[in-house]
Protein backbone atom coordinates (compact mmCIF):
# COMPACT_ATOMS: atom_id res chain seq x y z
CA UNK A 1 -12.71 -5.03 -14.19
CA UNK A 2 -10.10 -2.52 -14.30
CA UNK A 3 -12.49 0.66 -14.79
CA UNK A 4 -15.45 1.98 -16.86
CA UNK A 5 -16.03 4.61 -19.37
CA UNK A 6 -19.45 6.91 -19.26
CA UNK A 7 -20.27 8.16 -22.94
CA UNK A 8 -20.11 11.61 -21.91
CA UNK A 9 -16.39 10.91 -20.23
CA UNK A 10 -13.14 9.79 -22.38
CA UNK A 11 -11.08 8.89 -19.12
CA UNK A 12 -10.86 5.33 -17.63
CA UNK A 13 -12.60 5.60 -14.23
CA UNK A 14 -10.70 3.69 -11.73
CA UNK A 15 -12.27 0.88 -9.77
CA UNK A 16 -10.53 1.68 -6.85
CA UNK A 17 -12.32 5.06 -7.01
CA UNK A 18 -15.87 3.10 -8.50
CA UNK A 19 -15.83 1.19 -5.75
CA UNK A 20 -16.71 3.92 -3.33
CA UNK A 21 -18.95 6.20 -5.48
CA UNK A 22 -22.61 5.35 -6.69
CA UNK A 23 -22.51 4.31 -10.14
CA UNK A 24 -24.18 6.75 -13.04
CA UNK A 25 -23.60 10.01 -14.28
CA UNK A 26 -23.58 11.65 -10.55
CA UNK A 27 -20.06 10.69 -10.61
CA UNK A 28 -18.67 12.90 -12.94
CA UNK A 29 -18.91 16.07 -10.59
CA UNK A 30 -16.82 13.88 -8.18
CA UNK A 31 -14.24 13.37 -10.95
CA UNK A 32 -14.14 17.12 -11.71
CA UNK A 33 -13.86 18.03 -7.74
CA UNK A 34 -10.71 16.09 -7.19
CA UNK A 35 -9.42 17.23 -10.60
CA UNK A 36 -9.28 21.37 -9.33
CA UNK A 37 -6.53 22.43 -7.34
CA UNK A 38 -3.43 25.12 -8.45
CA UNK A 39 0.16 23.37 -8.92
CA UNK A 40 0.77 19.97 -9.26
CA UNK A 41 0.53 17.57 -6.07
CA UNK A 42 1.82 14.15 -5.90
CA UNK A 43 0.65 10.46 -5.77
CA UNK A 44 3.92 8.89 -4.81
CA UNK A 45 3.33 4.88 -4.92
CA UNK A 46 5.68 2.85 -2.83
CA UNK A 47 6.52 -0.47 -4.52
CA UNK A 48 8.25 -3.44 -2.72
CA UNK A 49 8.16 -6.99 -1.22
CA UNK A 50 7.36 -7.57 2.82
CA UNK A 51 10.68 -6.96 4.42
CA UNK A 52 11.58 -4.00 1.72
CA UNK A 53 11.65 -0.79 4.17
CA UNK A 54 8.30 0.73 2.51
CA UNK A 55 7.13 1.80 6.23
CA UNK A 56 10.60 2.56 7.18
CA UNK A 57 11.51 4.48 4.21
CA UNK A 58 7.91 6.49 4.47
CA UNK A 59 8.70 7.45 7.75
CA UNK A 60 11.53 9.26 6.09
CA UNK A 61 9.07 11.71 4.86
CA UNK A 62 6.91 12.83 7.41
CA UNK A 63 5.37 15.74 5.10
CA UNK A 64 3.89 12.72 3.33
CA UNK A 65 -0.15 12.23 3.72
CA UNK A 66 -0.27 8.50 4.34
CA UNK A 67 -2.79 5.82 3.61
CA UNK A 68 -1.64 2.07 4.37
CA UNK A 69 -3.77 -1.19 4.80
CA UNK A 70 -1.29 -2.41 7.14
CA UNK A 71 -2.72 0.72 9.38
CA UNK A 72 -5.78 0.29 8.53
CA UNK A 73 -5.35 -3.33 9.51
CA UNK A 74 -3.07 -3.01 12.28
CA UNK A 75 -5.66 0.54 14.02
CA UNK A 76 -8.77 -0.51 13.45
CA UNK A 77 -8.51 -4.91 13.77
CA UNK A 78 -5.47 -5.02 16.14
CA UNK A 79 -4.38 -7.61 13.48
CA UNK A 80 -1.62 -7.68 11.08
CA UNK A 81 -3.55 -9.68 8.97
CA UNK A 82 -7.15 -10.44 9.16
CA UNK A 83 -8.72 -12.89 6.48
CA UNK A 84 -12.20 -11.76 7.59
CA UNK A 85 -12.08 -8.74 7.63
CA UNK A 86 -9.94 -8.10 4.29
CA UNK A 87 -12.69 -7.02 1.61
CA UNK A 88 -13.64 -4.28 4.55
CA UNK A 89 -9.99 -3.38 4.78
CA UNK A 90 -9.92 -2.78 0.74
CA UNK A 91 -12.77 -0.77 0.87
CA UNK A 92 -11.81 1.62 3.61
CA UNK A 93 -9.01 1.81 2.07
CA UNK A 94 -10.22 2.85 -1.09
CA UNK A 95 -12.40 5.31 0.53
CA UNK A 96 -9.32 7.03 2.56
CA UNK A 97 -7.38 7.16 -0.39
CA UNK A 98 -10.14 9.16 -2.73
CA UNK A 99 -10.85 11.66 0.38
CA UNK A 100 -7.13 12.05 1.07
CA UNK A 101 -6.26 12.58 -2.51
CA UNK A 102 -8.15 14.92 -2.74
CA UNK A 103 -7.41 17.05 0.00
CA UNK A 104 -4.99 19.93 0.21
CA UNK A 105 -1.80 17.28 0.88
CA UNK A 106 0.96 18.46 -1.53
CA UNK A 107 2.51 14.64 -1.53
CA UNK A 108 -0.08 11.29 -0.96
CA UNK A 109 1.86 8.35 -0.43
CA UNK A 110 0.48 4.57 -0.69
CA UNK A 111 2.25 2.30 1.71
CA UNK A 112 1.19 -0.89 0.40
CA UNK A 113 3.36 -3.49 -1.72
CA UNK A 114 1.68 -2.48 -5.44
CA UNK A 115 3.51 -5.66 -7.09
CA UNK A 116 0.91 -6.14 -10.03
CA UNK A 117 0.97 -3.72 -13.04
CA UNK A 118 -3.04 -3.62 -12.77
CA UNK A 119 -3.10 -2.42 -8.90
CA UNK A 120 -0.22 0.19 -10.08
CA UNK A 121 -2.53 1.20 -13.25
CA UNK A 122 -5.58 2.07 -11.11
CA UNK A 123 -3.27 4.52 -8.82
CA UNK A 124 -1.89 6.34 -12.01
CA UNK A 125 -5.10 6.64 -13.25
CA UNK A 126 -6.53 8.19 -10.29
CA UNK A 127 -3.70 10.48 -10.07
CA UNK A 128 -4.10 11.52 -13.17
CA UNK A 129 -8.09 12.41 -12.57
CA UNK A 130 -6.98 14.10 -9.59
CA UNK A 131 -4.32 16.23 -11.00
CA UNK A 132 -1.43 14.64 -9.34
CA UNK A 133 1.75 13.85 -10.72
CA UNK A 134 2.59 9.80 -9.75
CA UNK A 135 5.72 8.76 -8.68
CA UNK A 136 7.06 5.35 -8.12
CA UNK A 137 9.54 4.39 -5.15
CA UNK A 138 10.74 1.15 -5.78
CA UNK A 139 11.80 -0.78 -3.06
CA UNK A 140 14.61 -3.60 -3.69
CA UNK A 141 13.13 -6.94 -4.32
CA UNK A 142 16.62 -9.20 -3.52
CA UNK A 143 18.22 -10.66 -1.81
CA UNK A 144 15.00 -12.83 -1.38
CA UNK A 145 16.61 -14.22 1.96
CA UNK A 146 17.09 -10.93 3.67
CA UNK A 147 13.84 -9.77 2.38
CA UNK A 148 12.22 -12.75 4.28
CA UNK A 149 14.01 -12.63 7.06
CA UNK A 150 13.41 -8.56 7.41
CA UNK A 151 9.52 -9.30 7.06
CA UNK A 152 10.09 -12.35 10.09
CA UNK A 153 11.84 -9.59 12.06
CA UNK A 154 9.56 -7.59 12.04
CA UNK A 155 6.71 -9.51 12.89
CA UNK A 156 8.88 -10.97 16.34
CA UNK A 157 9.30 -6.51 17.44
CA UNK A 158 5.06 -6.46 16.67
CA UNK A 159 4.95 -9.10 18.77
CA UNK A 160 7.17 -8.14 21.89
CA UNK A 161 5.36 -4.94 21.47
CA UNK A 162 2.26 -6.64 21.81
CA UNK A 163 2.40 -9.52 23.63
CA UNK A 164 -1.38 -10.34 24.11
CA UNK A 165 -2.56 -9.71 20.47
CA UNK A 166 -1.90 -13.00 18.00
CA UNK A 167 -0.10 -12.20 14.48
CA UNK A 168 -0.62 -14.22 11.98
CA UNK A 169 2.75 -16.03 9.92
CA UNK A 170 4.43 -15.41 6.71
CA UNK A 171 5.14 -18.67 5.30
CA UNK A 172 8.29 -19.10 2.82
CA UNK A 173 5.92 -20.42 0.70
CA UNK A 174 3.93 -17.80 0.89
CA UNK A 175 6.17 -15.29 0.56
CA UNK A 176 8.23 -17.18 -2.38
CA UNK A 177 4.40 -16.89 -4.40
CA UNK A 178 4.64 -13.08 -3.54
CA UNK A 179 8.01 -12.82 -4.89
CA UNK A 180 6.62 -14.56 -8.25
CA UNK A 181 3.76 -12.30 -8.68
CA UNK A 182 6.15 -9.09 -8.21
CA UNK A 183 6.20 -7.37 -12.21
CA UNK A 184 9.17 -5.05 -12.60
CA UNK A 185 8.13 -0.99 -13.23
CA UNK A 186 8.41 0.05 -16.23
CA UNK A 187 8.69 3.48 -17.59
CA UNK A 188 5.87 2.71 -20.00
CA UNK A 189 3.15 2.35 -17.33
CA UNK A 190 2.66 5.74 -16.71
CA UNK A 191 4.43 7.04 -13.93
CA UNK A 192 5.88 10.93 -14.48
CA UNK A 193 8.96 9.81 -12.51
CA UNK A 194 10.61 6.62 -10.99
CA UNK A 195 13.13 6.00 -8.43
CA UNK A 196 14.71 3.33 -7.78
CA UNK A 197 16.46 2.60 -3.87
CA UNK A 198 19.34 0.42 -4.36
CA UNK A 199 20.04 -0.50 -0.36
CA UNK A 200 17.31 -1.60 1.77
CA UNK A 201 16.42 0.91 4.29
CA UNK A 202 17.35 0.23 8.43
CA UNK A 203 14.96 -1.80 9.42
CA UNK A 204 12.48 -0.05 12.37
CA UNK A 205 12.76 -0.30 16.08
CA UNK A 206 10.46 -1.35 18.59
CA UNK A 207 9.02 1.59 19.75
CA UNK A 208 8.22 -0.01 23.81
CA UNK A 209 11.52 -1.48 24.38
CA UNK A 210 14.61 -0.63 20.97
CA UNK A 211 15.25 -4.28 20.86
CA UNK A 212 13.87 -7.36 19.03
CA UNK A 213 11.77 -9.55 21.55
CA UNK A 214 10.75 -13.34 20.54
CA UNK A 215 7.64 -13.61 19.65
CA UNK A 216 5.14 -15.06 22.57
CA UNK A 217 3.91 -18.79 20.98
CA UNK A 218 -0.26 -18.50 20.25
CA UNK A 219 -1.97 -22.01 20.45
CA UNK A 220 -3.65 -21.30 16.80
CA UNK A 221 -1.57 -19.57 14.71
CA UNK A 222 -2.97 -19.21 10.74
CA UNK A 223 -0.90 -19.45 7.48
CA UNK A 224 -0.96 -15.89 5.51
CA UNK A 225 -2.78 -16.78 2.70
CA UNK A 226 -2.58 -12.74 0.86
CA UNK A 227 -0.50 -10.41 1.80
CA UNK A 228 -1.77 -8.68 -1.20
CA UNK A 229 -2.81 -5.31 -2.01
């Protein structure tokens, strides 16, 4: 289910945003709370595969009012991925993202991979019931190869970073379904602007020793079934 509709209220409510309010009429003040505010503020939605620079490029921007599931993942589980843990994960994510939107933050960004239309619908639409303007950054989906091996990269610096906590794989296979699921943006979905990054941003460095470290072997090591938003 993508949203609901109250009689009394024409707009689409998001599920992202139902999933963290009781359901019924008391949650039309909530809709009319985020939607004050002077000027228009921004939603900007970062868009890309594993291995795309979304975290790098954010960083770019520290004005930006972040809210990430890797974080979330990553701060609170001490996990890059955590199967068990991952409906949790969605729903304190959800719950950051309504409070942060509506805060006083001129620019919200979403540092998660967005790949499906529907997941990209439900952000638009609560932008739009919050008075923000979404944008799109669109991270560059190819070379496939470089994309793969970025995401691998990465995964080795978490782990000379943090040597006693296990990370969990990203299978080719895994990340070759990811790849498949991606749908392109298109100007019709509702974003107010989108940009498009044609070079992939420099990849992050370590931030306990600069350099790439191989990653310390774990005796059970899980394949990543989601890496999903």
């Amino acid at each position: 289910m993508h949203g609901r509709r109250f009689p009394s209220d024409p707009c689409p409510i998001p599920s992202i945003v139902a999933r963290v309010v009781l359901k019924g009429p008391g949650f039309l003040p909530i809709l009319k709370e985020l939607s004050k505010g002077e000027g228009m503020k921004r939603l900007v939605v970062l868009i890309g595969l594993p291995g795309s620079g979304k975290t790098e490029f954010r960083r770019r921007h520290p004005e930006w009012a972040v809210v990430s599931k890797d974080a979330i993942r990553w701060e609170t589980f001490h996990a890059n991925y955590a199967p068990e843990y991952e409906d949790v994960i969605d729903r304190i994510f959800a719950s950051t993202l309504v409070e942060v939107i509506a805060s006083d933050a001129e620019s919200v960004c979403v540092d998660d991979m967005n790949l499906e239309r529907r997941t990209r619908r439900e952000l638009i639409e609560l932008a739009a019931l919050s008075g923000r303007e979404a944008i799109a950054y669109v991270l560059p989906c190819e070379p496939i190869e470089a994309l793969f091996s970025r995401a691998n990269d990465r995964l080795e610096r978490l782990s000379a970073s943090h040597p006693d906590l296990p990370l969990v794989d990203l299978p080719k296979a895994r990340f070759d379904e990811l790849a498949r699921s991606y749908e392109a943006v298109d100007a019709r979905e509702g974003f107010a602007r989108v940009e498009r990054l044609d070079e992939l941003p420099d990849a992050e460095v370590s931030a306990v020793s600069g350099r790439t470290g191989r990653r310390k072997p774990i005796d059970r090591r899980q394949p990543l079934p989601l890496f999903v938003p």
